[in-house]
C-alpha atoms as a PDB file:
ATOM      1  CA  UNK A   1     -35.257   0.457 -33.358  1.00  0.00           C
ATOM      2  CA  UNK A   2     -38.893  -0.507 -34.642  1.00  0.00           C
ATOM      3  CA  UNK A   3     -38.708  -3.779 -37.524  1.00  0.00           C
ATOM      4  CA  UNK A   4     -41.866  -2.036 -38.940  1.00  0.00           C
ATOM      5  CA  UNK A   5     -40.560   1.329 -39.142  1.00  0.00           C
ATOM      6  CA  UNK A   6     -38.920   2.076 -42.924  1.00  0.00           C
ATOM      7  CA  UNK A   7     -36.541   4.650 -41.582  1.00  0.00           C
ATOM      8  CA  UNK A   8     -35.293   2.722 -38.734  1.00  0.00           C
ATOM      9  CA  UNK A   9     -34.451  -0.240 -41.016  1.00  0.00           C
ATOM     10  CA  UNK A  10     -32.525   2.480 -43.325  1.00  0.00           C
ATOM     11  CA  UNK A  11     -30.561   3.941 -40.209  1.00  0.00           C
ATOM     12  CA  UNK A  12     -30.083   0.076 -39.274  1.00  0.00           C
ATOM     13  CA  UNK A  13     -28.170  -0.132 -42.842  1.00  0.00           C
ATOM     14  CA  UNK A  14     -31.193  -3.057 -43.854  1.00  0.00           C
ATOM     15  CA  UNK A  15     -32.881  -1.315 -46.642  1.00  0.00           C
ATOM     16  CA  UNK A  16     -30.677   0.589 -49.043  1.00  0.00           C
ATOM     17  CA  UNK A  17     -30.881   4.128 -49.551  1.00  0.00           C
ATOM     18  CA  UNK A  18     -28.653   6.600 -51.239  1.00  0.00           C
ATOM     19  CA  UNK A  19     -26.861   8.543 -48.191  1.00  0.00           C
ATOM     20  CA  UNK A  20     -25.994  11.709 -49.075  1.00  0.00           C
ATOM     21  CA  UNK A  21     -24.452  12.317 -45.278  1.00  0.00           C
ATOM     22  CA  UNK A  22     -24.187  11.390 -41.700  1.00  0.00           C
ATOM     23  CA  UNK A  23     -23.365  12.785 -38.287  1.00  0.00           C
ATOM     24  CA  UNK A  24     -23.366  10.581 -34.733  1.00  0.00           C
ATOM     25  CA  UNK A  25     -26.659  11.276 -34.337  1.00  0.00           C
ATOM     26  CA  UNK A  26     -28.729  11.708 -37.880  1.00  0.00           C
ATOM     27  CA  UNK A  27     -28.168  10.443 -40.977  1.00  0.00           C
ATOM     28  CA  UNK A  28     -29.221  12.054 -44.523  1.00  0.00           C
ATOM     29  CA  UNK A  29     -30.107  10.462 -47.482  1.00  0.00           C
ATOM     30  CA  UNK A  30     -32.351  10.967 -51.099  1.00  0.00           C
ATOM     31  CA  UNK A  31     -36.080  11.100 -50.880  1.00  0.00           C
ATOM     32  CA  UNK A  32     -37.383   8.100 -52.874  1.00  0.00           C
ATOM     33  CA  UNK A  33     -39.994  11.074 -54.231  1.00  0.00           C
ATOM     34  CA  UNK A  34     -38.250  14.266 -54.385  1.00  0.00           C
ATOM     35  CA  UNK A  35     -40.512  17.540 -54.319  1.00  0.00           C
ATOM     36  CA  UNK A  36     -37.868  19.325 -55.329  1.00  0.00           C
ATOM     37  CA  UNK A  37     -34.527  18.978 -57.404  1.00  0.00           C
ATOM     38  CA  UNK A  38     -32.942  18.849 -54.065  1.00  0.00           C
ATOM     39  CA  UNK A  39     -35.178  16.423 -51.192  1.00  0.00           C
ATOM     40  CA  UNK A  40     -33.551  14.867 -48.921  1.00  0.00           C
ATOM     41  CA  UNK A  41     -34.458  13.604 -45.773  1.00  0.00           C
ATOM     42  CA  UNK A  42     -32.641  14.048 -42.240  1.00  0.00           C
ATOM     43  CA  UNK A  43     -33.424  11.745 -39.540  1.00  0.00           C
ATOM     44  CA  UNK A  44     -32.554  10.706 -36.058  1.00  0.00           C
ATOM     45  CA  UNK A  45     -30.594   6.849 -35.859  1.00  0.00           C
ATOM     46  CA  UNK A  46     -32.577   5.608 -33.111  1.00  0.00           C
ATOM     47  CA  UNK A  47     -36.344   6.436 -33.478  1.00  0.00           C
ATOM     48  CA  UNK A  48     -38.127   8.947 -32.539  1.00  0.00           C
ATOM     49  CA  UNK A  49     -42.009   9.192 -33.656  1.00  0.00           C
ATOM     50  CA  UNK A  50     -42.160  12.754 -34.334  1.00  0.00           C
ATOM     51  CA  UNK A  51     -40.638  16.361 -33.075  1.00  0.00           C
ATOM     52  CA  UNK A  52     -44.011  16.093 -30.346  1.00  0.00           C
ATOM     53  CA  UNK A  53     -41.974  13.182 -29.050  1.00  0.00           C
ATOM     54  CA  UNK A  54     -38.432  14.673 -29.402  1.00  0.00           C
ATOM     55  CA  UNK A  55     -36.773  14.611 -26.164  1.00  0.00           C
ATOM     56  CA  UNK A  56     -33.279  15.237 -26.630  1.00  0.00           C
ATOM     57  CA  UNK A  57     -31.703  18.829 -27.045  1.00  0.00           C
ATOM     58  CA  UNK A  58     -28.233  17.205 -28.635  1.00  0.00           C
ATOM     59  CA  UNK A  59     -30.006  15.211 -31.049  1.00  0.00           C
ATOM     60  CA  UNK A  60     -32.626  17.946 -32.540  1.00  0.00           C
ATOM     61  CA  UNK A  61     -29.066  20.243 -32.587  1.00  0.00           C
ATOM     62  CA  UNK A  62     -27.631  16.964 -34.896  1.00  0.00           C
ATOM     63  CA  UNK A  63     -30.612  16.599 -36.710  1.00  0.00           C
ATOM     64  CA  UNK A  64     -30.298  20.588 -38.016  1.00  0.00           C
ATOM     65  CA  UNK A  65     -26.669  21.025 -37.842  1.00  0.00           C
ATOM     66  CA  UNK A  66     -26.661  18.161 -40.888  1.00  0.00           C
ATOM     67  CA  UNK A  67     -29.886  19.579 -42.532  1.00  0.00           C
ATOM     68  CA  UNK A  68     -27.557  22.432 -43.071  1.00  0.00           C
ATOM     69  CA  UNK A  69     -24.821  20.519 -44.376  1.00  0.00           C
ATOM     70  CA  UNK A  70     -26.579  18.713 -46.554  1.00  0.00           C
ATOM     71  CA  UNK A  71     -28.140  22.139 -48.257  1.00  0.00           C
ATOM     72  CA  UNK A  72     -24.546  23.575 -48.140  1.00  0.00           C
ATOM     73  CA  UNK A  73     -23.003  20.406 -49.953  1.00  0.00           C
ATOM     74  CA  UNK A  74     -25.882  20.897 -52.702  1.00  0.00           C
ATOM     75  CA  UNK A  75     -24.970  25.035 -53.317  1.00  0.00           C
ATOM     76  CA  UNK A  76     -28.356  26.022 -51.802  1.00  0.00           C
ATOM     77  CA  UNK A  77     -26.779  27.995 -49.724  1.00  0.00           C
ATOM     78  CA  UNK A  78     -26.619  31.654 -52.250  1.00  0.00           C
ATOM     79  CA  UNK A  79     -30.447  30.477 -53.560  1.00  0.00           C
ATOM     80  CA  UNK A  80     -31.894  29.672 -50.376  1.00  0.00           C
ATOM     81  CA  UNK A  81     -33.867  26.340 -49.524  1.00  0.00           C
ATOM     82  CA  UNK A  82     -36.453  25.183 -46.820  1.00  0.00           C
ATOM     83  CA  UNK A  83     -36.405  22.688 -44.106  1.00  0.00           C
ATOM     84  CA  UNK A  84     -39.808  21.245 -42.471  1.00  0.00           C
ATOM     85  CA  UNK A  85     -41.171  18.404 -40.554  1.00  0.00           C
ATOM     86  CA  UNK A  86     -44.621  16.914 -40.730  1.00  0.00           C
ATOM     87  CA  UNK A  87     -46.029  16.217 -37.233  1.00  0.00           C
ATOM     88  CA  UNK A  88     -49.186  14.092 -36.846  1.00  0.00           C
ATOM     89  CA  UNK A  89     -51.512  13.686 -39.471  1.00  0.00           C
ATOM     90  CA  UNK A  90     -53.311  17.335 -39.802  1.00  0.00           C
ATOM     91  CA  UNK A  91     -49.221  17.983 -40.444  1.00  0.00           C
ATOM     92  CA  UNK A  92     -49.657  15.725 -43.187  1.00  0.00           C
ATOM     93  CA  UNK A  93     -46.811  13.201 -41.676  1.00  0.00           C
ATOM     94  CA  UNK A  94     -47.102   9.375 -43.452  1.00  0.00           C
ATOM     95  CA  UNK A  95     -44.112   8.098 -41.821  1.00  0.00           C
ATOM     96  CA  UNK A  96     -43.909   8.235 -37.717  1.00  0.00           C
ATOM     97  CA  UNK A  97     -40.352   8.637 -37.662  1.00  0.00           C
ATOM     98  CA  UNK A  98     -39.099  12.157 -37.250  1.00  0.00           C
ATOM     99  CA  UNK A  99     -37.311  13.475 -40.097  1.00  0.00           C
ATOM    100  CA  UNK A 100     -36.411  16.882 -41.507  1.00  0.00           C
ATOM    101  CA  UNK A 101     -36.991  17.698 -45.417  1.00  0.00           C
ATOM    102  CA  UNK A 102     -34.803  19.208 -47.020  1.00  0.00           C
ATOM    103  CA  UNK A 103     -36.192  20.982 -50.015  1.00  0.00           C
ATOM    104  CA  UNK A 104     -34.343  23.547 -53.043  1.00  0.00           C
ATOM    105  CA  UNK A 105     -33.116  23.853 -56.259  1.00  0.00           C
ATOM    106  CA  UNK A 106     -36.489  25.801 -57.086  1.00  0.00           C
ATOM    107  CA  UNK A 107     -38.533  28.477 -55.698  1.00  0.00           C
ATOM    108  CA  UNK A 108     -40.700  27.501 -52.528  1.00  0.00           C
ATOM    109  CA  UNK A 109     -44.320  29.040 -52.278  1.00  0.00           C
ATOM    110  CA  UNK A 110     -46.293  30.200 -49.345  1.00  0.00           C
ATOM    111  CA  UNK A 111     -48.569  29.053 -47.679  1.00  0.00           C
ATOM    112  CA  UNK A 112     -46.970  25.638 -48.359  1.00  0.00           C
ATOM    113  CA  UNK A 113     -50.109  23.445 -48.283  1.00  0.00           C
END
């Protein structure tokens, strides 16, 4: 765990967030600015900087498996929905913390950015 890293401190339970679900390995929980009437972001509990530095087969497998719950628990399921990560700053990633988005409720557009 990083003390300067926000999502290690949520996954460490010492900032608040609203957890929408958890697995041993990942744990879900609102964006704080949703794109989307459904955003919510999946990420690994110990930290991991981005999927460039994602080492372990289990954990990316735990980090999906619940990105997938969490769109089936919202009924995205029949509409669709998207799931990205942002890796290094051309990706456009802010925090260096891997996480999944998890994006629906609306139509997505192509090419995304």
């Amino acid at each position: 765990m990083s003390d300067s890293c926000v999502f290690c401190r949520i996954a460490a339970g010492t900032i608040p967030a609203s957890i929408v679900a958890e697995n041993d390995h990942a744990l879900a929980f609102r964006d704080l600015h949703p794109q989307a009437p459904v955003h919510v972001l999946v990420i690994p509990r110990r930290h991991v900087a981005s999927l460039a530095a994602a080492d372990r087969p289990d954990e990316l497998g735990a980090l999906l498996a619940l990105a997938a719950a969490v769109a089936k628990a919202a009924g995205l399921e029949a509409s669709g929905y998207r799931v990205v990560t942002n890796v290094g700053e051309d990706g456009g990633q802010t925090v260096h913390h891997l996480h999944l988005h998890v994006l629906g409720g609306r139509p997505m557009t192509w090419p995304p950015g």
